[in-house]
N, C-alpha and C. Protein backbone atom coordinates (compact mmCIF):
# COMPACT_ATOMS: atom_id res chain seq x y z
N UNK A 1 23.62 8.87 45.28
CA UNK A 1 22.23 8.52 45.32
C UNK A 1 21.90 7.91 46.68
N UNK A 2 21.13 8.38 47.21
CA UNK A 2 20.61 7.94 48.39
C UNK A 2 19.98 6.28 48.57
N UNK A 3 20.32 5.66 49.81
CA UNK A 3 19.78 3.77 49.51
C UNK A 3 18.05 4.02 49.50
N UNK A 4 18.20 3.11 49.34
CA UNK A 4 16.59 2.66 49.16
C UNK A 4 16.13 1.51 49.52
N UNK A 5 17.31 0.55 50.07
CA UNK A 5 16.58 -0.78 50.74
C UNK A 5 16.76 -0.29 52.19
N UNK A 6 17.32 0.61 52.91
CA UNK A 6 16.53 1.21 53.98
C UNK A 6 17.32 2.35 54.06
N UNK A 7 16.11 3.30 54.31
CA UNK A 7 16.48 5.23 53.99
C UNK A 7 16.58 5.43 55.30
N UNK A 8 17.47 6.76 55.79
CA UNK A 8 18.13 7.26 56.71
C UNK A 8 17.02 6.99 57.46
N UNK A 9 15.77 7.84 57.07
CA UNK A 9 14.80 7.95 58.55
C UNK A 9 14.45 6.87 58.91
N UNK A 10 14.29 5.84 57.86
CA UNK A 10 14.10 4.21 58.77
C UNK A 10 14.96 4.04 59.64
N UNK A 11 15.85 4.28 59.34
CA UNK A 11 17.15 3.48 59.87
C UNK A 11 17.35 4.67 61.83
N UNK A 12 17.10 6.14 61.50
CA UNK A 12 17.28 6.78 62.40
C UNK A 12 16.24 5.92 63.25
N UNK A 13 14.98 5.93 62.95
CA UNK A 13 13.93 5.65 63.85
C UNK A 13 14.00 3.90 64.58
N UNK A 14 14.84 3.35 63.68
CA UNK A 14 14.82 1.69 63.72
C UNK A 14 15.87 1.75 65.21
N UNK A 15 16.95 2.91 65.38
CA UNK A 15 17.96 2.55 66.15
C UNK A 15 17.60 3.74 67.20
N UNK A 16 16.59 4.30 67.09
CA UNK A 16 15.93 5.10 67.83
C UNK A 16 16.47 6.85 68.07
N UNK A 17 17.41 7.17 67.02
CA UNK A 17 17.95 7.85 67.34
C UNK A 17 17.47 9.33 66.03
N UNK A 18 16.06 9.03 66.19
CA UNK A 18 15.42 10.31 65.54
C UNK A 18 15.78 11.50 66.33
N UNK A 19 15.97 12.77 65.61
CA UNK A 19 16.08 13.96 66.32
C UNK A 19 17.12 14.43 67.28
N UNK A 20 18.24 13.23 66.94
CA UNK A 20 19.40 13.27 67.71
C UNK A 20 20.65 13.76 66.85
N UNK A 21 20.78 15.26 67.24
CA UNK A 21 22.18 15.56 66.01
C UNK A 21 23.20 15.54 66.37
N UNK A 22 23.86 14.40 67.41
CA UNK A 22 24.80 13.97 67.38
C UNK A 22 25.28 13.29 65.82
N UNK A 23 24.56 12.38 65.84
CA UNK A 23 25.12 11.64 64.50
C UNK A 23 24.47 12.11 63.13
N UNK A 24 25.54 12.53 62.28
CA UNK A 24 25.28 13.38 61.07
C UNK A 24 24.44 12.62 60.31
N UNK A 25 23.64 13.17 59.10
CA UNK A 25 22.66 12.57 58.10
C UNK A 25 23.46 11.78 57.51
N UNK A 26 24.99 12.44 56.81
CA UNK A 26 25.97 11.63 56.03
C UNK A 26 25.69 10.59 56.96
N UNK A 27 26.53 10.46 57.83
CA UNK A 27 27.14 9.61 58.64
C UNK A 27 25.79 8.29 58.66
N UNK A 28 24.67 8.32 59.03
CA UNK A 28 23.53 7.60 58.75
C UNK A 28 23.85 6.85 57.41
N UNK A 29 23.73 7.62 56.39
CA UNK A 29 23.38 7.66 54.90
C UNK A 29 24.31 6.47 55.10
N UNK A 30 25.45 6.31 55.28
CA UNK A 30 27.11 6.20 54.94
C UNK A 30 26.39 4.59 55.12
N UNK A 31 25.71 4.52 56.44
CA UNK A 31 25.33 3.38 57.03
C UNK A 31 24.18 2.81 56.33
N UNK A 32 23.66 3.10 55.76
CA UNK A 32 22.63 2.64 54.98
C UNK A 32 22.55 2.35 53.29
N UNK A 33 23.87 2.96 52.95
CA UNK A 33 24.45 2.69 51.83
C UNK A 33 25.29 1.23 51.94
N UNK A 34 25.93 1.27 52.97
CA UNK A 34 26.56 0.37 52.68
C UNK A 34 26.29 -1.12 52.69
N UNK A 35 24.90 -1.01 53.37
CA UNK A 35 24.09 -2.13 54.02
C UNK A 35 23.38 -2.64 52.17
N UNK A 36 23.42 -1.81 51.86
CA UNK A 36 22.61 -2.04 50.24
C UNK A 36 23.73 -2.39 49.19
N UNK A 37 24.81 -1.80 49.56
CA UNK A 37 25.74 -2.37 48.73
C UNK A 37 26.41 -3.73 48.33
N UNK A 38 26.35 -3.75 50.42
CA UNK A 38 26.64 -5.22 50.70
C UNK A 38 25.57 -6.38 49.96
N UNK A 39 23.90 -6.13 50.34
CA UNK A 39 23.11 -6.71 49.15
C UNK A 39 23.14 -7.05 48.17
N UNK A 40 23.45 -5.53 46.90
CA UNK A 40 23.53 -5.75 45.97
C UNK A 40 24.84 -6.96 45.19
N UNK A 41 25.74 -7.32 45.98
CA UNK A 41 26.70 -8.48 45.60
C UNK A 41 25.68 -9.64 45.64
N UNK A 42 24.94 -9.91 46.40
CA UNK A 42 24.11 -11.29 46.20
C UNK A 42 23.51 -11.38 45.66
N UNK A 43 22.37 -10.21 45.15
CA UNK A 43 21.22 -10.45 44.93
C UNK A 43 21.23 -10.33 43.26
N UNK A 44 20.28 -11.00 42.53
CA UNK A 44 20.60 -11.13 40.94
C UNK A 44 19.74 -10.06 40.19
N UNK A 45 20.93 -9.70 39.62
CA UNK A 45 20.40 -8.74 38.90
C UNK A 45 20.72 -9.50 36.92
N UNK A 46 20.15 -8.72 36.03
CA UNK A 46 20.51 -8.88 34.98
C UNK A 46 21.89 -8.38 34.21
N UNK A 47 22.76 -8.79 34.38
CA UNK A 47 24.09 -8.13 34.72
C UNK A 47 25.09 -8.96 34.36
N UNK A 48 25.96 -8.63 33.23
CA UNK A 48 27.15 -9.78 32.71
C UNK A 48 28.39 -9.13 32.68
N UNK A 49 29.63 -9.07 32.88
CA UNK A 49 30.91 -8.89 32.93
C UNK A 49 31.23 -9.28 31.52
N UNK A 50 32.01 -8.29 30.57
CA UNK A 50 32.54 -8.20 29.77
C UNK A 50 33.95 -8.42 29.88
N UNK A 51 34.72 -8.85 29.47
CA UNK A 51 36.31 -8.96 29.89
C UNK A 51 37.41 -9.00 28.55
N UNK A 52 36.34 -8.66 27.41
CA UNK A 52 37.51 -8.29 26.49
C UNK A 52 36.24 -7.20 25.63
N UNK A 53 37.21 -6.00 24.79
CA UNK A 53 36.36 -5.03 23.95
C UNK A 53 37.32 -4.82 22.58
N UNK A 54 36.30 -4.35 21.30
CA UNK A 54 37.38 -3.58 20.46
C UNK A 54 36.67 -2.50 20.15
N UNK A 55 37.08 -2.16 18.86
CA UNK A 55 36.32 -0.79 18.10
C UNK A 55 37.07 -1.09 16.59
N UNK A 56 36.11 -1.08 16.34
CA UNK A 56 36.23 -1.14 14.26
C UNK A 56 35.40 -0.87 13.49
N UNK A 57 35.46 0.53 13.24
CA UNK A 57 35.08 1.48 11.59
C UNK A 57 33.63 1.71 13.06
N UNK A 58 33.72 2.65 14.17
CA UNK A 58 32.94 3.22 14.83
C UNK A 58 31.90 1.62 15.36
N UNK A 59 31.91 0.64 15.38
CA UNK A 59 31.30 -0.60 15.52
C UNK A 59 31.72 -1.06 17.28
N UNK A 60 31.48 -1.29 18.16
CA UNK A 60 32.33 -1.44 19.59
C UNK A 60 31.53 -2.98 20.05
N UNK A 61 32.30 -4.36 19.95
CA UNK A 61 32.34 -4.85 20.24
C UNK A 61 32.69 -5.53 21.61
N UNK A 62 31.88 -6.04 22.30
CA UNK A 62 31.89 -6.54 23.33
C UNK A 62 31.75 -8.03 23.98
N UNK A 63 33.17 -8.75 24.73
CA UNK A 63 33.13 -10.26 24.84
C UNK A 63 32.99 -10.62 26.07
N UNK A 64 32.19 -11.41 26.66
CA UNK A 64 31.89 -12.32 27.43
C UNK A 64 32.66 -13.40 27.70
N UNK A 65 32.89 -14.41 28.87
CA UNK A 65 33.29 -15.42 29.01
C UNK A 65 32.56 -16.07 28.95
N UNK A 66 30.93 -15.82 29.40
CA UNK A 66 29.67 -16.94 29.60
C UNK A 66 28.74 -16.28 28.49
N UNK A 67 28.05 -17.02 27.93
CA UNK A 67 26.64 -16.47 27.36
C UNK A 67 25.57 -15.78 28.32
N UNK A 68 25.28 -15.13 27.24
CA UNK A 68 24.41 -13.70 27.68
C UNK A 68 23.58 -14.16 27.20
N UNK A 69 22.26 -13.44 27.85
CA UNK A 69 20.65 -13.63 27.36
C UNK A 69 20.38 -12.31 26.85
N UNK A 70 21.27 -11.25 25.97
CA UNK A 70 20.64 -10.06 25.70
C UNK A 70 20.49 -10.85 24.14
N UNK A 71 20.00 -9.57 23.62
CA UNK A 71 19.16 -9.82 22.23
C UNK A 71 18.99 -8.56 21.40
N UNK A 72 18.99 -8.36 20.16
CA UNK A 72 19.67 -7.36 19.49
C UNK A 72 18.37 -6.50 19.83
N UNK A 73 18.62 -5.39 20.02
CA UNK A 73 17.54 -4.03 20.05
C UNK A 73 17.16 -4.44 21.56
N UNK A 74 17.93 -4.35 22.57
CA UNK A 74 18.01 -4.30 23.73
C UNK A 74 18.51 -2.98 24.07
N UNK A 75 17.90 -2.34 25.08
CA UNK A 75 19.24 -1.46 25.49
C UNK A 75 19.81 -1.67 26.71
N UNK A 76 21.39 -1.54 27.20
CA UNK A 76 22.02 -1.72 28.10
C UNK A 76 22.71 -0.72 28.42
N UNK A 77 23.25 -0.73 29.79
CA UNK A 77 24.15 0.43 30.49
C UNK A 77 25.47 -0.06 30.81
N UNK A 78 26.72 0.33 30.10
CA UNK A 78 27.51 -0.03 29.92
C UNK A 78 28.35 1.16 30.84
N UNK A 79 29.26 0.39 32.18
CA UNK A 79 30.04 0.49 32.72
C UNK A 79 31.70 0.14 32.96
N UNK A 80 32.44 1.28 33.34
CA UNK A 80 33.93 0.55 33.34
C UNK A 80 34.51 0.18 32.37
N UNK A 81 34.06 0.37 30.98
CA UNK A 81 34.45 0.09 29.60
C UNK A 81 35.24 1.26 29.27
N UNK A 82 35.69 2.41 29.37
CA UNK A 82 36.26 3.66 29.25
C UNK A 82 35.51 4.40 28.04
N UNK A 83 35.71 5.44 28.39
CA UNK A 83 34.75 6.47 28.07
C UNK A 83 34.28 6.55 26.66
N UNK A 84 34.87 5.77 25.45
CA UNK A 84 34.09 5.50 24.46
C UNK A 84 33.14 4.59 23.96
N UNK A 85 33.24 3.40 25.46
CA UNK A 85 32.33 2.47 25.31
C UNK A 85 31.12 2.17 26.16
N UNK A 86 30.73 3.23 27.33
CA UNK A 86 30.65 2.98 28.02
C UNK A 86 29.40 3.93 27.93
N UNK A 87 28.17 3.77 28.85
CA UNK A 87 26.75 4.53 28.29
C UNK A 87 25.62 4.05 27.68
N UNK A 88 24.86 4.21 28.25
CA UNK A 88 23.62 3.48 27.82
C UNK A 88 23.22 3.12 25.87
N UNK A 89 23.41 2.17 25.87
CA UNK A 89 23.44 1.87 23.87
C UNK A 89 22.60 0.79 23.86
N UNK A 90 22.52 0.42 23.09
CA UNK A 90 21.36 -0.48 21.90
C UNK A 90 22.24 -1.46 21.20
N UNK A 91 21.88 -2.70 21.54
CA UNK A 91 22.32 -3.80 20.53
C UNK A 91 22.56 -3.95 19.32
N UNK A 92 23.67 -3.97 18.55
CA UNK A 92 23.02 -3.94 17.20
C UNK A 92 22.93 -5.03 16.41
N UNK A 93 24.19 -6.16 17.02
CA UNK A 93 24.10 -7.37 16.67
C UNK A 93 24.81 -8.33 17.44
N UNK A 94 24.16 -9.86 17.66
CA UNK A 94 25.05 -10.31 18.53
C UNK A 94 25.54 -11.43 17.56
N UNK A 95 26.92 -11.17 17.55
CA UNK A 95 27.61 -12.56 16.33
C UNK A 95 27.66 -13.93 16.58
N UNK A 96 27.68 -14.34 18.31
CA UNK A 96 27.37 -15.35 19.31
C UNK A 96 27.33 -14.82 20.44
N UNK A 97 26.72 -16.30 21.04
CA UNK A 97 26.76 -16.15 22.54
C UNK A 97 27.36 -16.09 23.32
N UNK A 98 28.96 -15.42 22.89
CA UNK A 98 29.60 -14.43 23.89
C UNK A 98 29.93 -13.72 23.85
N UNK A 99 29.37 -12.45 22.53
CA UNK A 99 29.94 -11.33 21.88
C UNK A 99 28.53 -10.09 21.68
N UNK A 100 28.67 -9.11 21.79
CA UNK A 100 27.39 -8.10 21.38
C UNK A 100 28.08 -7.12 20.33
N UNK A 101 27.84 -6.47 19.70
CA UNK A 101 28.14 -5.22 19.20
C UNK A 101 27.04 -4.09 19.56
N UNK A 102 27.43 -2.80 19.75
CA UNK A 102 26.91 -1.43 19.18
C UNK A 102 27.74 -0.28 18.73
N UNK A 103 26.95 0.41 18.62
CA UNK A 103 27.64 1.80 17.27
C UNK A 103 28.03 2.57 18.81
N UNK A 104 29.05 3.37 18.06
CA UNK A 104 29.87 4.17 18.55
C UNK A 104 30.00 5.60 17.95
N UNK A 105 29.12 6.65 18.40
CA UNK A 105 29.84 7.73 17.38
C UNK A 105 30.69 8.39 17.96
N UNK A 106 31.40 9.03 16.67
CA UNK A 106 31.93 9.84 16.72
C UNK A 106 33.37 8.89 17.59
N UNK A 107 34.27 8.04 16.85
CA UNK A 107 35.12 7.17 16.68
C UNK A 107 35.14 6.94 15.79
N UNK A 108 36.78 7.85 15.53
CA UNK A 108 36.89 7.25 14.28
C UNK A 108 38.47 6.18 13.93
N UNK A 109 39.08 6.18 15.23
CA UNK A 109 40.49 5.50 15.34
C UNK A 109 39.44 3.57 15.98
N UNK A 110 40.46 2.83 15.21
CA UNK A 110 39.57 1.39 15.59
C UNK A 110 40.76 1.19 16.81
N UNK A 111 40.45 -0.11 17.32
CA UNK A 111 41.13 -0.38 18.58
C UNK A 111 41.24 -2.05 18.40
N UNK A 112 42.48 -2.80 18.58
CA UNK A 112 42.36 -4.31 18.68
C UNK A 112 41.76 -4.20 19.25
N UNK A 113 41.42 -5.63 19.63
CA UNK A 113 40.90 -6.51 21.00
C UNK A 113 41.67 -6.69 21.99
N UNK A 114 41.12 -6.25 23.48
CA UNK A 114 42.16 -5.93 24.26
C UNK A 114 41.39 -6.26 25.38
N UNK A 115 41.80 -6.92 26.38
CA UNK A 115 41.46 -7.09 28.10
C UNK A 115 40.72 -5.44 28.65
N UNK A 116 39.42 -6.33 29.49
CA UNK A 116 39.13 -5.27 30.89
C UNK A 116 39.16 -5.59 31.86
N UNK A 117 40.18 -4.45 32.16
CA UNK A 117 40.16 -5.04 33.95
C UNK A 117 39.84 -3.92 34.96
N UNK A 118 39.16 -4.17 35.89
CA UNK A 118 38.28 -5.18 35.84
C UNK A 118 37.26 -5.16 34.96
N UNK A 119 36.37 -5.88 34.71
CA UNK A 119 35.69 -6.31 33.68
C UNK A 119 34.93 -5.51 33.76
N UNK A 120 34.26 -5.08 32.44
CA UNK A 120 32.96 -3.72 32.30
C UNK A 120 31.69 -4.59 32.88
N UNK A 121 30.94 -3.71 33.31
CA UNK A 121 29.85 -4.29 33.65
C UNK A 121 28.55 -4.04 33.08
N UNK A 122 28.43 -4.57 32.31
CA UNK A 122 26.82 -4.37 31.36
C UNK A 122 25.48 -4.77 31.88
N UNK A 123 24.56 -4.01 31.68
CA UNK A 123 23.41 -3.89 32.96
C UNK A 123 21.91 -4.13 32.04
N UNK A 124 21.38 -4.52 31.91
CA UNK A 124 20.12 -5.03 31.30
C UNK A 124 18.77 -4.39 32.32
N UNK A 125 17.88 -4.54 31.95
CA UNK A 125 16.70 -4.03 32.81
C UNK A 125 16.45 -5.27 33.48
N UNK A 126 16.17 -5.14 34.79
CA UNK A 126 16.07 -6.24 36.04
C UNK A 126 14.72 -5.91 36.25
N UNK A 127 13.88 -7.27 35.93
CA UNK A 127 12.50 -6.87 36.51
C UNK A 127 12.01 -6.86 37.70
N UNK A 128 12.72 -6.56 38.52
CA UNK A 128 12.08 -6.64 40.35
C UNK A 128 13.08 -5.45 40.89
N UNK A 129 12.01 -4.95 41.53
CA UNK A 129 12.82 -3.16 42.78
C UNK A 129 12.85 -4.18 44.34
N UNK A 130 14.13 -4.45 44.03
CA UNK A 130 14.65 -4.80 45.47
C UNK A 130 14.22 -3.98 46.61
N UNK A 131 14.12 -2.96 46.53
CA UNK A 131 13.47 -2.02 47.63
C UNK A 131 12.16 -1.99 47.66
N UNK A 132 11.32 -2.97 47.01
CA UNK A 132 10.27 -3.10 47.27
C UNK A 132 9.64 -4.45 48.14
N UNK A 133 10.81 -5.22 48.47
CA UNK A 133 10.39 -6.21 48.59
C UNK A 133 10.78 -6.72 50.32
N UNK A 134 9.81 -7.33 50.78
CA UNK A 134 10.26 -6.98 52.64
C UNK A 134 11.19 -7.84 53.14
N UNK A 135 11.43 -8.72 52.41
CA UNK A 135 12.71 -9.93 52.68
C UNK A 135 13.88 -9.21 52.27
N UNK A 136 14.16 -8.33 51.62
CA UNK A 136 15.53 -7.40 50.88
C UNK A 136 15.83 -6.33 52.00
N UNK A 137 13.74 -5.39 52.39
CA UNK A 137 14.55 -4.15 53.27
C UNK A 137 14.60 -5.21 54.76
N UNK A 138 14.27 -5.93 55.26
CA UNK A 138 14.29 -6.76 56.60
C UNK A 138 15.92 -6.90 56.63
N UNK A 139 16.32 -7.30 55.11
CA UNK A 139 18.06 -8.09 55.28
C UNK A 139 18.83 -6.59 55.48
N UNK A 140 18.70 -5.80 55.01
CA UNK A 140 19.24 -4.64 55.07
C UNK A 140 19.12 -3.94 56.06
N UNK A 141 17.86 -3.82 56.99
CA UNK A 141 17.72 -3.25 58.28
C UNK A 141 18.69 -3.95 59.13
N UNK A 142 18.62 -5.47 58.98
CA UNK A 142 19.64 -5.88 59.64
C UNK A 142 21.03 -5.53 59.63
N UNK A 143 21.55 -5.37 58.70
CA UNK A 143 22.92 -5.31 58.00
C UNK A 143 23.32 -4.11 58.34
N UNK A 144 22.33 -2.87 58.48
CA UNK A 144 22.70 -2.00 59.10
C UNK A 144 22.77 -1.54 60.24
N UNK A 145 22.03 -2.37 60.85
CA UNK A 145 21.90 -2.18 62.28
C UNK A 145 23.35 -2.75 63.10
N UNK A 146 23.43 -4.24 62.02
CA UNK A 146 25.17 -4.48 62.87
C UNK A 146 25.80 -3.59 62.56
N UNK A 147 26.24 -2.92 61.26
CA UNK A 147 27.18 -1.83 61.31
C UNK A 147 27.08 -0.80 61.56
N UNK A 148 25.97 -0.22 62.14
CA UNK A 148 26.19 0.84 62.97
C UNK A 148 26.34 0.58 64.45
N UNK A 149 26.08 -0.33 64.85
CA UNK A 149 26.57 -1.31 66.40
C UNK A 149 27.99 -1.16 66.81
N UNK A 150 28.47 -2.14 65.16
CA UNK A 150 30.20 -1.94 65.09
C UNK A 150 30.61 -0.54 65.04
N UNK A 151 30.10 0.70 64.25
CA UNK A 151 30.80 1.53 64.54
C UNK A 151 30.97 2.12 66.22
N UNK A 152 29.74 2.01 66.69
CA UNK A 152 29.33 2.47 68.21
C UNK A 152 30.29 1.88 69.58
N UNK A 153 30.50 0.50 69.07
CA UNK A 153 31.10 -0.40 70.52
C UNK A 153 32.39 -0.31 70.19
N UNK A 154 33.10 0.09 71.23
CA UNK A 154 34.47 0.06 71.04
C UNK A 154 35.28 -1.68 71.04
N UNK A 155 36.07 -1.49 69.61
CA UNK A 155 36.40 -2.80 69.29
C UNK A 155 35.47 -3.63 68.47
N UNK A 156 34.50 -2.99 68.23
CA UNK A 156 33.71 -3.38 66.95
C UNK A 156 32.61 -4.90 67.41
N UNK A 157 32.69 -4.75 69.12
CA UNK A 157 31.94 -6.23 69.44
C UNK A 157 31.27 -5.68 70.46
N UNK A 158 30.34 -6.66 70.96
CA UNK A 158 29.06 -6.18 71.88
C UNK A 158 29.85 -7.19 73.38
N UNK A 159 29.99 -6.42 74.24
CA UNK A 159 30.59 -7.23 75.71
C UNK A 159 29.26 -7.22 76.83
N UNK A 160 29.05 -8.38 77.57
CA UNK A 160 27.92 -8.24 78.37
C UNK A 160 28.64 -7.96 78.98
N UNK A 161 27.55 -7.36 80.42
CA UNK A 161 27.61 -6.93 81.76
C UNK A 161 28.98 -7.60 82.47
N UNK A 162 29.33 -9.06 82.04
CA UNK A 162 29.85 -9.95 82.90
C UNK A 162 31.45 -9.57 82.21
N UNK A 163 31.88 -9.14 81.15
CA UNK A 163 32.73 -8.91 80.33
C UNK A 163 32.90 -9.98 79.14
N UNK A 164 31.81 -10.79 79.03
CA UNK A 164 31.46 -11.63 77.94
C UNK A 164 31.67 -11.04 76.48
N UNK A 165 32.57 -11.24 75.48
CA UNK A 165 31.98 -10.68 74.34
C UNK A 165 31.93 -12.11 73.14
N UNK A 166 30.43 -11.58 73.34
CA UNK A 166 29.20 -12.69 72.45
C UNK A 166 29.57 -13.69 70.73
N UNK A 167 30.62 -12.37 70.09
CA UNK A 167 31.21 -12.82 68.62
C UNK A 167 32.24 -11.93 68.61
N UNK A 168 33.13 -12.65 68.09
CA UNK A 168 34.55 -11.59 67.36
C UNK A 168 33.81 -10.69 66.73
N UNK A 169 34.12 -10.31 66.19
CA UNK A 169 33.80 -8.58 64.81
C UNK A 169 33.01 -8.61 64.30
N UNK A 170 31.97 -7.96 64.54
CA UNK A 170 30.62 -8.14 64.17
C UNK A 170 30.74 -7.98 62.71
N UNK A 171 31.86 -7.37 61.88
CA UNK A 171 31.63 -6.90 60.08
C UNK A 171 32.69 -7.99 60.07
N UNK A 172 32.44 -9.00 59.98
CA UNK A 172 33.54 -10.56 60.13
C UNK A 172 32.71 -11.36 58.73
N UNK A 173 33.20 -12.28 58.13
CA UNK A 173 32.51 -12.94 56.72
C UNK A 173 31.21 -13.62 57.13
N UNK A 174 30.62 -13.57 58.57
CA UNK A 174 29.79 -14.26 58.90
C UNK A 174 28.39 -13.06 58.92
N UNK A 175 28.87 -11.75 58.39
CA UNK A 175 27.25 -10.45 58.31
C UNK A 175 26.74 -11.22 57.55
N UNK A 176 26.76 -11.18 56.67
CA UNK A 176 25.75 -12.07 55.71
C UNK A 176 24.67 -13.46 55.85
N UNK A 177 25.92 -13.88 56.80
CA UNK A 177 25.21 -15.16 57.16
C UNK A 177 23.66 -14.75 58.07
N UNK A 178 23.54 -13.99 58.56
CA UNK A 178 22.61 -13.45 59.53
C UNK A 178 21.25 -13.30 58.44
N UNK A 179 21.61 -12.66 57.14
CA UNK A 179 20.47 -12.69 56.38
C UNK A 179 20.15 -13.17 55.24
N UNK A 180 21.35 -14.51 54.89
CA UNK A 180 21.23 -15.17 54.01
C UNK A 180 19.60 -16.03 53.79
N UNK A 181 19.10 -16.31 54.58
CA UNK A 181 17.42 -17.14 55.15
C UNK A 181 16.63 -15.75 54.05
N UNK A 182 16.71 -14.15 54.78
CA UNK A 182 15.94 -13.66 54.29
C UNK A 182 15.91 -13.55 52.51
N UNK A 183 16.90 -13.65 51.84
CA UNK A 183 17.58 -13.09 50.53
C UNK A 183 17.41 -14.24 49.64
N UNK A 184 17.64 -15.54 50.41
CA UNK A 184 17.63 -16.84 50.14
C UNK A 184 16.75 -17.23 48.36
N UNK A 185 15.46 -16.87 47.98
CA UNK A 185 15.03 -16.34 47.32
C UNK A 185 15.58 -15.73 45.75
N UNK A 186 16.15 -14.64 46.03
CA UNK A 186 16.69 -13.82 45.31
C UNK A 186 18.23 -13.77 45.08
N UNK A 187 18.86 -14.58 45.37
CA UNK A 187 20.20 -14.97 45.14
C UNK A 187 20.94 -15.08 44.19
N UNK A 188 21.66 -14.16 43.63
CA UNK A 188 22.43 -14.98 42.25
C UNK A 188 22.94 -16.09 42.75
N UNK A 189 23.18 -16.98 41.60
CA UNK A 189 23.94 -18.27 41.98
C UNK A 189 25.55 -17.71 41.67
N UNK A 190 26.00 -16.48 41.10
CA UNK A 190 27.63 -15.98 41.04
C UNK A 190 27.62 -16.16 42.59
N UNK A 191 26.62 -15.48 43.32
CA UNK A 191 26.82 -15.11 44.72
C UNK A 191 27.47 -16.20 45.49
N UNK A 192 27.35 -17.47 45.13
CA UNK A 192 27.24 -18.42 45.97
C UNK A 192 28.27 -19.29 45.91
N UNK A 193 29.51 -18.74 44.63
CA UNK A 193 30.44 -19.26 44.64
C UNK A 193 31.99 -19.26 45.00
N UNK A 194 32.93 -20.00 45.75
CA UNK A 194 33.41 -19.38 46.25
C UNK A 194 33.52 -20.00 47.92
């Protein structure tokens, strides 16, 4: 799927390099994906980690470490759970606040309770399009603009005229820091720990 907190042609035109087929569409894309990816770790979405599952009499239970805010007749998109649990389903009951159930068809072998690793990732409807919002594509124009910099300068750093070079590695734990101000806002607090 193509990004959307900033699309190739932004990004061609942002670094000025419209109409130049030296550098492939992938190769763009590659760069503008990753700038959104990097985002998507901070920014909060409705989204809980499951870390234990079962299955009993077609029923697929699902456990949490923290409480969840879903609610029965929700639907969610269930990831990384393996292929019988995993797919957009419907609540059917939650026994507490760190457990969900939904139906499963067409299962008919049950399964203990058993570890995910890594943890499934269950996805709720998020009411805000990050790509709509100019503090998200601003952080991302940025984010891509250093990494396509880093791919460009040999050694991954910008050297002045004088043989100055300005920061170690520009994709160093400090990218973020550059647009933490803009995102600031929209932050999970998972993001921030650590």
């Amino acid at each position: 799927m193509a990004a959307t907190y900033i699309t190739m042609a932004e990004l061609r035109a942002l670094l000025n390099i419209t109409g130049i087929t030296l550098y492939s569409d992938a190769s763009v894309e590659e760069v503008c994906q990753a700038s959104e990816d990097i985002l998507k770790k901070y920014l909060w979405f409705n989204q809980y980690s499951a870390s234990r599952q079962k299955l009993e009499s077609g029923v697929a239970y699902l456990y949490f470490d923290n409480p969840t805010g879903l609610y029965v007749g929700e639907t969610i998109v269930i990831t990384n759970a393996g292929s019988k649990y995993n797919g957009s389903k419907t609540i059917a009951s939650i026994p507490d606040p760190y457990s969900i159930t939904y139906t499963v068809s067409g299962q008919s072998t049950d399964e203990p309770i058993h570890a995910i690793k890594p943890p499934a990732l269950v996805s709720a409807v998020t009411h805000i399009d990050y790509a709509t919002v100019p503090a998200v594509r601003e952080a991302a124009a940025a984010l891509a603009t250093t990494i396509w910099q880093a791919r460009q300068a040999p050694g991954a750093s910008v050297t002045t005229i004088d043989g100055f070079i300005a920061s170690p590695y520009q994709l160093g734990n400090t990218l973020i820091a550059k647009v933490r101000g803009l995102i600031a806002p929209y932050m999970s607090p998972n993001s921030m720990v650590g």
